[in-house]
Structures are given as C-alpha cells and as structure tokens.
Protein backbone atom coordinates (compact mmCIF):
# COMPACT_ATOMS: atom_id res chain seq x y z
CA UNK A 1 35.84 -16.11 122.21
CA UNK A 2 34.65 -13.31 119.82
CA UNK A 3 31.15 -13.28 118.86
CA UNK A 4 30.55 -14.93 115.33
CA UNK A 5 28.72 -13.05 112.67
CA UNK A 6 25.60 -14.68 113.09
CA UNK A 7 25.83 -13.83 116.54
CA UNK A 8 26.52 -9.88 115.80
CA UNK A 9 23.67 -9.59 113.46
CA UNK A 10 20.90 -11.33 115.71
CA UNK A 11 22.49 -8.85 118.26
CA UNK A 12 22.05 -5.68 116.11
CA UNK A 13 18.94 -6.23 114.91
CA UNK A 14 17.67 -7.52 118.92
CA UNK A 15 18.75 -4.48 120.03
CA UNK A 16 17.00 -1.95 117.46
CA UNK A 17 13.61 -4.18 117.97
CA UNK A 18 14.02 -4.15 121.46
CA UNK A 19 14.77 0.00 121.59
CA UNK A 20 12.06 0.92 119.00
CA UNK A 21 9.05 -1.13 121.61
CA UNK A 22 10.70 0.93 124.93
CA UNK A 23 8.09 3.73 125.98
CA UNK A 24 9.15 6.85 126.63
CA UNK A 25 7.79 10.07 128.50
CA UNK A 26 8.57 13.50 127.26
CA UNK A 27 7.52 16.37 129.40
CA UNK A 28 10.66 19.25 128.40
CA UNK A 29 13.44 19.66 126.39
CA UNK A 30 16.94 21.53 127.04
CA UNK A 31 19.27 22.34 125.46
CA UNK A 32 23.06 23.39 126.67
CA UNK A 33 25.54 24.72 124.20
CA UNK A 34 29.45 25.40 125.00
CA UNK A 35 32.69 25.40 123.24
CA UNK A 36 35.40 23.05 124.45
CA UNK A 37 39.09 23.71 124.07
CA UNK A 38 40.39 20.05 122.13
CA UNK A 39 44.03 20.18 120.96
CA UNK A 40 43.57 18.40 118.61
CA UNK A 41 40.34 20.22 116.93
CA UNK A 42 41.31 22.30 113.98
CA UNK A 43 40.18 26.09 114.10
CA UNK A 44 40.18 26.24 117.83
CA UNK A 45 37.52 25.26 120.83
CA UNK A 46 35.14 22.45 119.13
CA UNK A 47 31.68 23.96 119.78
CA UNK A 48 28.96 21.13 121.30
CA UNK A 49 25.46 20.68 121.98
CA UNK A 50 24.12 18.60 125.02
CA UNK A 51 20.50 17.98 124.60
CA UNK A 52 18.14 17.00 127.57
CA UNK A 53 14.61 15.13 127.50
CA UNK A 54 13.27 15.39 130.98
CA UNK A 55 10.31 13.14 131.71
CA UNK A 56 8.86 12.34 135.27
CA UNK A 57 11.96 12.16 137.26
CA UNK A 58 14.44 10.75 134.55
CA UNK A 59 16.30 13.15 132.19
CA UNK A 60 18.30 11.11 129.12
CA UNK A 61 21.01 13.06 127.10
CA UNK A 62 22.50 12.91 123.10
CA UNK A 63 24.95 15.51 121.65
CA UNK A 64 24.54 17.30 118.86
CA UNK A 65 27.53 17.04 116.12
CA UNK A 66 27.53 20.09 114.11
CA UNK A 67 30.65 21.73 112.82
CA UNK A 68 30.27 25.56 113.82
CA UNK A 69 28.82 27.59 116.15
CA UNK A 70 25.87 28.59 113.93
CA UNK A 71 24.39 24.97 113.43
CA UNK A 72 24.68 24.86 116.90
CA UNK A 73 22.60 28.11 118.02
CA UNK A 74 20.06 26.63 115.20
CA UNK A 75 19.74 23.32 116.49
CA UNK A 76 19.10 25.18 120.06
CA UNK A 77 16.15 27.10 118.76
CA UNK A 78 14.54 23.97 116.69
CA UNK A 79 15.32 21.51 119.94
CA UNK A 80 13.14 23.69 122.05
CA UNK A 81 10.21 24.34 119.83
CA UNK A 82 10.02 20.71 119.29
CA UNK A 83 8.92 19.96 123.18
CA UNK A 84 4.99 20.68 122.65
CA UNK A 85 5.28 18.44 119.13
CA UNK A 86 7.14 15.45 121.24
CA UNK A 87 5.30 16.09 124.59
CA UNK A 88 3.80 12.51 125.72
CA UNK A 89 4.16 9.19 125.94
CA UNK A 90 4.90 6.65 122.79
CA UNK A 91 7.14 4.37 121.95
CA UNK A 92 10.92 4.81 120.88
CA UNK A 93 9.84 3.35 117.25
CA UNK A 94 7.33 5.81 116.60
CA UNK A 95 9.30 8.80 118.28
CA UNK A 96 12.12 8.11 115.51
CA UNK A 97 9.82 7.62 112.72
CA UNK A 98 8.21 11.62 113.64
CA UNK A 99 11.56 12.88 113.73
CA UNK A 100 12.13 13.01 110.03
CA UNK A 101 9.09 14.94 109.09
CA UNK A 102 10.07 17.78 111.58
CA UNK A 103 13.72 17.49 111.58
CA UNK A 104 15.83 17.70 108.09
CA UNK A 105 19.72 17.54 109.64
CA UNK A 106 20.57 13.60 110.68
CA UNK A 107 22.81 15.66 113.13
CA UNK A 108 19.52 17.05 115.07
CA UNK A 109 17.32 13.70 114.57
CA UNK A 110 20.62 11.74 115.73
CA UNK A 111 21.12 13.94 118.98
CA UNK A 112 17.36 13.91 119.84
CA UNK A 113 16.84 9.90 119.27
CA UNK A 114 19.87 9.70 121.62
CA UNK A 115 18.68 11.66 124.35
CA UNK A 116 15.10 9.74 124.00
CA UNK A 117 16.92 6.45 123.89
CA UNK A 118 18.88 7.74 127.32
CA UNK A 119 15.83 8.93 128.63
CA UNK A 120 13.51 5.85 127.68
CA UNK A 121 16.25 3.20 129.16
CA UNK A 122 16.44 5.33 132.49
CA UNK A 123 12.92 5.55 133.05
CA UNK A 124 12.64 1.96 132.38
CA UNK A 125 15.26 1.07 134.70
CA UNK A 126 17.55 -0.53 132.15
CA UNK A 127 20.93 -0.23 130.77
CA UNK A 128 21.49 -1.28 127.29
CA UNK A 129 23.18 -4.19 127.81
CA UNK A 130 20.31 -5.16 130.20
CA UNK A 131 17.99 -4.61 127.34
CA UNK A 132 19.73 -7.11 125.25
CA UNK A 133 20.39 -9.31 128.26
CA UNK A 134 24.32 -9.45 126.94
CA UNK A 135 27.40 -8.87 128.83
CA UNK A 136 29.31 -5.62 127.79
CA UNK A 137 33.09 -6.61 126.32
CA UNK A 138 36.43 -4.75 126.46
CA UNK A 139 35.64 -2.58 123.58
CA UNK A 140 39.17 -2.42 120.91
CA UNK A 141 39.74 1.38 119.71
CA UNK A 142 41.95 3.25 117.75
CA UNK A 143 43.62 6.43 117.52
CA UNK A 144 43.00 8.81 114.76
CA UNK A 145 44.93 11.92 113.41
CA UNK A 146 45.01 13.85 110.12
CA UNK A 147 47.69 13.68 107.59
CA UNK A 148 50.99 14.67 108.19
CA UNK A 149 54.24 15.10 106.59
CA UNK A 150 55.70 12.79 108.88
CA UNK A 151 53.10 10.08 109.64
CA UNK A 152 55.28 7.57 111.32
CA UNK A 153 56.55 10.12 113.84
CA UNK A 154 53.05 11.12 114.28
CA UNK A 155 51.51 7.72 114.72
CA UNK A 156 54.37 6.63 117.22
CA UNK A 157 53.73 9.86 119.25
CA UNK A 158 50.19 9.08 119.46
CA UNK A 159 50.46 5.21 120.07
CA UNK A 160 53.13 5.94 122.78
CA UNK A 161 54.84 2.69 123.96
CA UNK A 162 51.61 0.87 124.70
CA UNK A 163 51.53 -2.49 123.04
CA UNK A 164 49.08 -3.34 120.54
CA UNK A 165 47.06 0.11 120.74
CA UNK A 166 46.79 0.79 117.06
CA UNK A 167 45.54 3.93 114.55
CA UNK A 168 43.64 5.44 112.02
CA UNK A 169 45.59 7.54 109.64
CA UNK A 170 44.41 9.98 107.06
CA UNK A 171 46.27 9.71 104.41
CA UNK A 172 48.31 12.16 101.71
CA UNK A 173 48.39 10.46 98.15
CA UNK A 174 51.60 12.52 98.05
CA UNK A 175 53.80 10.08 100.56
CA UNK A 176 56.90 7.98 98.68
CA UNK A 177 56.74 4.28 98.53
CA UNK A 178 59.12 4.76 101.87
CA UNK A 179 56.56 6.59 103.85
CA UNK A 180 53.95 3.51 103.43
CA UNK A 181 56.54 0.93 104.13
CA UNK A 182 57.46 2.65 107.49
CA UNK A 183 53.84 2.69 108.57
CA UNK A 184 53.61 -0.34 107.53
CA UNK A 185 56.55 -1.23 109.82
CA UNK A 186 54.66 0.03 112.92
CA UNK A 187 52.38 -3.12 112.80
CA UNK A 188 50.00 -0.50 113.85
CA UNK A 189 48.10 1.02 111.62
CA UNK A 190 44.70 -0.52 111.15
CA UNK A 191 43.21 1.45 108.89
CA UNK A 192 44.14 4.16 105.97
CA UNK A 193 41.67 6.81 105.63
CA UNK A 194 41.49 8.38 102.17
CA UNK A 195 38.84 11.06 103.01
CA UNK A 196 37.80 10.16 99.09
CA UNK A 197 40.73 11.47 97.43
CA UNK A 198 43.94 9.88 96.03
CA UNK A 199 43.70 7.98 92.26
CA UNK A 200 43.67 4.30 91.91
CA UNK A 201 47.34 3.68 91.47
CA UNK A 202 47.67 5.60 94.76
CA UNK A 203 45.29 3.20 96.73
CA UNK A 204 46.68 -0.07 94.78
CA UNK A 205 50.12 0.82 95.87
CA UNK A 206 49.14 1.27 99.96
CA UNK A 207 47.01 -1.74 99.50
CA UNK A 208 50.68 -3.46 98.33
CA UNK A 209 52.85 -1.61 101.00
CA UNK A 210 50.57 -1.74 103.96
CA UNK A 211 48.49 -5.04 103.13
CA UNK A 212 46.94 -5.84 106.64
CA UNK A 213 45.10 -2.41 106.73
CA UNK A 214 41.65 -1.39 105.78
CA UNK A 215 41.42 1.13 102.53
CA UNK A 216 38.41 3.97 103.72
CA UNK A 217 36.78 5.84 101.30
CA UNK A 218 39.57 5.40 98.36
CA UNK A 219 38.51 7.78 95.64
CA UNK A 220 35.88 9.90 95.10
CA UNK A 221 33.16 6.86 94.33
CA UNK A 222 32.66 3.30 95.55
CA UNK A 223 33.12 2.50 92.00
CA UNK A 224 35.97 3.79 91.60
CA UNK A 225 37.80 1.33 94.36
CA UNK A 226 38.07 -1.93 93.14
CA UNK A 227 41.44 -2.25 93.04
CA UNK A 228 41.54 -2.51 96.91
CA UNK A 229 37.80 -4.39 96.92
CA UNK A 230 39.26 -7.18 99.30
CA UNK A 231 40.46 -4.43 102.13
CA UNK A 232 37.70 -1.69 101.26
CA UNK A 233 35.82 0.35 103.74
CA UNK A 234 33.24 2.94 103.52
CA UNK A 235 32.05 5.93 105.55
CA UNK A 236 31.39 8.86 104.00
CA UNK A 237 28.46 7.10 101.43
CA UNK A 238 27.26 5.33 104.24
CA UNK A 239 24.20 7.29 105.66
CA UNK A 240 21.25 4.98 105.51
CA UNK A 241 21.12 1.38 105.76
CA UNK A 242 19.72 0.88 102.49
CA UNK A 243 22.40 2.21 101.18
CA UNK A 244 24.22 -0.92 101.03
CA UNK A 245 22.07 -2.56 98.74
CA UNK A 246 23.14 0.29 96.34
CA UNK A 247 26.60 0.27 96.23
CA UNK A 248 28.22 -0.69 93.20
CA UNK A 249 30.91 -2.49 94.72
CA UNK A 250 30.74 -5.08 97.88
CA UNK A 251 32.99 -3.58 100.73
CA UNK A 252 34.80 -5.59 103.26
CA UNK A 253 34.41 -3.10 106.18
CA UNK A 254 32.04 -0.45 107.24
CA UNK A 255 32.51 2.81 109.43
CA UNK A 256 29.11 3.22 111.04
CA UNK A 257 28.50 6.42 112.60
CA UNK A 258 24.99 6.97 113.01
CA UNK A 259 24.96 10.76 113.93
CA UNK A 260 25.58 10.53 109.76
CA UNK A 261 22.97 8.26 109.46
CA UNK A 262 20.19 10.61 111.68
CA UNK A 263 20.09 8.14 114.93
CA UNK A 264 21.39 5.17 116.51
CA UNK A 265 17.97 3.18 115.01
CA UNK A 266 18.98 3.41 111.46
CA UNK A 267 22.79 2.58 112.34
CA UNK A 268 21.33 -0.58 113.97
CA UNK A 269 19.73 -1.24 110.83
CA UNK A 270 23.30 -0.87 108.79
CA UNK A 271 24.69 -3.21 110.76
CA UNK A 272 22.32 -5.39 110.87
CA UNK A 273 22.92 -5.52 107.66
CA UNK A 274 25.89 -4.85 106.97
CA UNK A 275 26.88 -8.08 109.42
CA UNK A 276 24.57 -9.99 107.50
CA UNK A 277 26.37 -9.82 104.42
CA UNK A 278 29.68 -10.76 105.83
CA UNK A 279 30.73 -6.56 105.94
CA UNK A 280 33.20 -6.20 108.73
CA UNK A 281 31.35 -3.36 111.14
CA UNK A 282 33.40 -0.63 113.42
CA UNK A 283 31.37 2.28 115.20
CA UNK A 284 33.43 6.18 114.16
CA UNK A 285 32.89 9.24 115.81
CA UNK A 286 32.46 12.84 114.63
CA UNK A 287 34.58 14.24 117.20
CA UNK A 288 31.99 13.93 120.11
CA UNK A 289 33.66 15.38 123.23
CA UNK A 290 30.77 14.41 125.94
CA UNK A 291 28.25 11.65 126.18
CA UNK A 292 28.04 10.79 122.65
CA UNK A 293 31.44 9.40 122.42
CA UNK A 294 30.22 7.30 125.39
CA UNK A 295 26.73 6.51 123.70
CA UNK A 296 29.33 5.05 120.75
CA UNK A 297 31.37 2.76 122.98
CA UNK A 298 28.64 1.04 124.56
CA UNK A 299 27.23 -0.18 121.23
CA UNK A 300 31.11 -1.02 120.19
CA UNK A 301 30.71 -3.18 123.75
CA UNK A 302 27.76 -5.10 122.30
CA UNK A 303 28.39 -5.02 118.48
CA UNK A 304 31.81 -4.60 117.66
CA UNK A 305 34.41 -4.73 120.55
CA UNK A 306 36.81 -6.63 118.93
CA UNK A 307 36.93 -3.81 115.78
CA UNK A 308 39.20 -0.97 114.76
CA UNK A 309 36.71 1.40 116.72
CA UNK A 310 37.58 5.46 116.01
CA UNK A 311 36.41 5.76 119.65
CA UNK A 312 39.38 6.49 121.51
CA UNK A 313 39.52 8.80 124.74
CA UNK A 314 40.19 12.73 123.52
CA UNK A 315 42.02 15.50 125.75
CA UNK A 316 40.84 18.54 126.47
CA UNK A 317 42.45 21.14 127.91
CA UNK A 318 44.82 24.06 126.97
CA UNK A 319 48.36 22.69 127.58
CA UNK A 320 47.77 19.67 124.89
CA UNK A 321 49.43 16.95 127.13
CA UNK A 322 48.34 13.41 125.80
CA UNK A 323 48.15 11.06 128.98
CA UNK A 324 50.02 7.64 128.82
CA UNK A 325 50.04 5.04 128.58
CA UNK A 326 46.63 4.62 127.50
CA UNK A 327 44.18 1.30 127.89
CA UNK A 328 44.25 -0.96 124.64
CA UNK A 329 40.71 -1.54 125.35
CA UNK A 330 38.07 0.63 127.58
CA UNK A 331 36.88 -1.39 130.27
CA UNK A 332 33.03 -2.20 130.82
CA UNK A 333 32.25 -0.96 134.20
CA UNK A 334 32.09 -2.75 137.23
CA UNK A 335 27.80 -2.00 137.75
CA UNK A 336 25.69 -1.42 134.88
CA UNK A 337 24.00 1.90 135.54
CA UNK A 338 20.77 2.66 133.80
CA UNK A 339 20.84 4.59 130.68
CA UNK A 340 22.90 5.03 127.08
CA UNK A 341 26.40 5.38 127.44
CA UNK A 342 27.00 3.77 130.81
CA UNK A 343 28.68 0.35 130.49
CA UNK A 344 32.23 1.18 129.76
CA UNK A 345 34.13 3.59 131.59
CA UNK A 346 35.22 6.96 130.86
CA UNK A 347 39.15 6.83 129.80
C-alpha cells in the first residue's frame, strides 16, 4: 500500500531533522572533472563534476550540475579553496547553513551538501534509509526527451514495448489537435513539459486532449496557468521552499530538484511542504550522469516512489544504443550499503 500523505510529510521532514543533527568530519576536498559522451545531451559530451569530502577513513561524493565546461573549471577552483573554511567537525545543519555565505551558485552548495551528506552517513555507518529507519520502495520513473516533430514516434521509441513504463515530454505549442490525441493514445505520457512557453489556449487545449497528464511550467508565470490549475506542476519557479507560500496560484504537482534549490536540505523542506499542502511531489534531474542521479533515486525510494520520477537510467556511450527492455521501477538493493545514493540499484 502506498504511503499516505501524512505519512510522506512526517517522512520528509524526519529525514531533513535527522540529516541536519549527523556530525560530520572534513579533513580534504577533491575535486574530479570529465566530459561524458551522452547521446542524448545536446552540444556533445555533457561535462561533470564529482566532488570528494575525505574525512578519517570515509570519503562521501555529490556532483556538480553546471551546464559548460567553464562553470565547471570554476566550481573546481572554489571547491578546493573551501577545504581550510570547512576543515572540522560540526554538524550537517550547520555545514549547510555556512554554505550560503561562501557559496553563491545552488549548483556548488547542492554538490558540496551532497558529498557531506555521503560523507556524514558513511562515517556514521548508516544508509539513508537506516537513518529514517524505513524500508526503500521500487522507485516509479519516467523517461524524458525534448520536443520533436514527431512525438508519438519518439515516445514509443523510447518506451519500447515495456508495459506501463511511461514519459515526460517537452512539448511544441505548434502540434495539431491530432498530435495531442495520439499521445494521448499512448496511455503513456505522464507529464507535458512546457519549459514556460506556449499561451493559455495552447495549455487548455492539451489539458482537454491529454486529460490524465500533469501540465509543467505552462506559460511564462504561475499566474498565468489557471486554466490547467487542477493538473498544474511547477519546476522552474521552484527553488526554495518558501517559495510555495508565494505562488499566486495553488499547484497540484511539484518537480523537486534540489541541485535548483542549493542542496538536498532545502528540497526536504519543499516537500515537506509541499506534501503538507496536498501538492503531489516527484524528484527531476538536471541531467546527472554519476552519483547524483543515484543520490535522487534513493530519496524517490523514501519520498516519492510511486511518482512520475524524471530519474530514469541514461546511456552513455558513442554508438547511442538504448538497452531494452528497461525496469518499470529501479529495484532497492538487496543490502543497504552505507552512504547517499546506495539503496536502489544502478539500471
């Protein structure tokens, strides 16, 4: 049986009081930086950051999310200077709290908490599931791709023949009345992604044609979406956890991705929230290639597992074969091993 709401919210908000009392040791910080061939990364290799917190004999990782090479090589250079200002022992809590005053990017403060979290739960023997003292579940996913001029053929090439794996589509305000019909058709399609354009007749009439799917980021503005209130989520506006309680407009669904929001801590927060106010929750990635998509499914294990999660295994590698059939769900794996991102296994 899926975890109520009340259940979801004591969880999320158990889990960020329970991270923010570990105690961590920080002795050294590394930093790795590489560029990994994705086919399905625009512009060629995605670049990606692995940062390292060593401390006594434990070492905890995060990965840094930036765009292009050049935030990269910065984040490098203002990782390693930060190892004298973070050297010691504290507690998670007041680790995040520093990281603002030193570190402007959410992308740097989001890869740093991670690796501390990592490192914290290691050195305390711990996975996070053991911290919560909760049982990892079969965490639902979704495949996502951007707009096409033939989405259907798209979305059935990416779902393959497996049955009840469904996607997340990015959507052109230019398809016919047709074109939303046939996705609609799929019974796959779980959520529309309007990367904040389209006009309000355009959302209105996919809210009509494809009724059971979630509307992202319609239009420019939460304001401007209520026309598709009763299946509207947001991402893009979603980078603090206050934030909720100044939106305009109450959304049925959130994508939570907290390397937007500057750290897993704060994303606790949103959901927290966010579950407390009867807001649908699913965890989105920013194309992390390493152990940050990981870091993502093991909260989706604890929080959301049952949710249209944008967390779905990624190829890499030149030739641009897609393996299949893929798992509907990822599978929690068979021993917990300490540390962030090790309950469900790699797909």
């Amino acid at each position: 049986m899926p975890p109520t709401p009340e259940a979801q919210t004591a969880a999320a908000a158990a889990l960020a009081r329970a991270l923010r009392g570990l105690r961590v040791e920080v002795e050294e910080i590394s930093v790795e930086t590489s560029a990994v061939a994705i086919p399905s990364y625009p512009g060629g290799p995605r670049p990606s950051s692995s940062v390292t917190l060593h401390g006594g004999t434990a070492c905890g990782t995060g990965e840094h999310v930036g765009w292009t090479t050049e935030e990269h090589s910065a984040f490098a250079r203002r990782a390693r200077a930060l190892t004298r200002r973070l050297r010691g022992t504290r507690r998670l809590g007041d680790l995040a709290r520093e990281l603002p005053g030193v570190l402007a990017a959410p992308y740097d403060r989001a890869a740093i908490e991670a690796a501390a979290i990592d490192l914290a739960l290691r050195q305390a023997n711990l996975s996070l599931a053991a911290l919560l003292d909760a049982k990892p579940q079969p965490v639902r996913y979704v495949v996502s791709f951007e707009a096409t001029e033939d989405p259907v053929a798209r979305l059935l090439d990416e779902v393959g023949e497996t049955p009840g794996l469904g996607a997340k589509v990015d959507v052109d305000p230019r398809w016919t009345d047709a074109t939303f019909a046939a996705l609609d058709a799929t019974s796959r399609v779980a959520v529309l992604d309007w990367k904040r354009g389209g006009a309000s007749a355009d959302h209105e009439r996919a809210r009509r044609l494809v009724p059971e799917a979630l509307q992202e980021d319609p239009g420019p503005t939460p304001s401007s979406c209520a026309g598709v209130a009763d299946r509207l989520s947001l991402d893009a506006s979603f980078t603090q956890a206050r934030a909720l309680e100044e939106l305009p407009i109450r959304p049925a669904a959130a994508n939570v991705k907290p390397a937007r929001m500057g750290g897993v801590l704060e994303a606790l927060d949103g959901i927290a929230s966010c579950m407390a106010s009867g807001i649908a929750v699913y965890l989105g990635g920013m194309f992390e290639i390493g152990v940050g998509r990981r870091q993502l499914r093991d909260l989706a294990a604890l929080l959301c597992p049952d949710a249209p999660n944008d967390v779905a295994p990624i190829e890499a590698g030149e030739a641009g074969e897609v393996r299949r059939p893929r798992p509907v769900r990822l599978s929690p794996a068979r021993a917990g091993q300490p540390g962030f991102g090790a309950s469900i296994e790699d797909a």
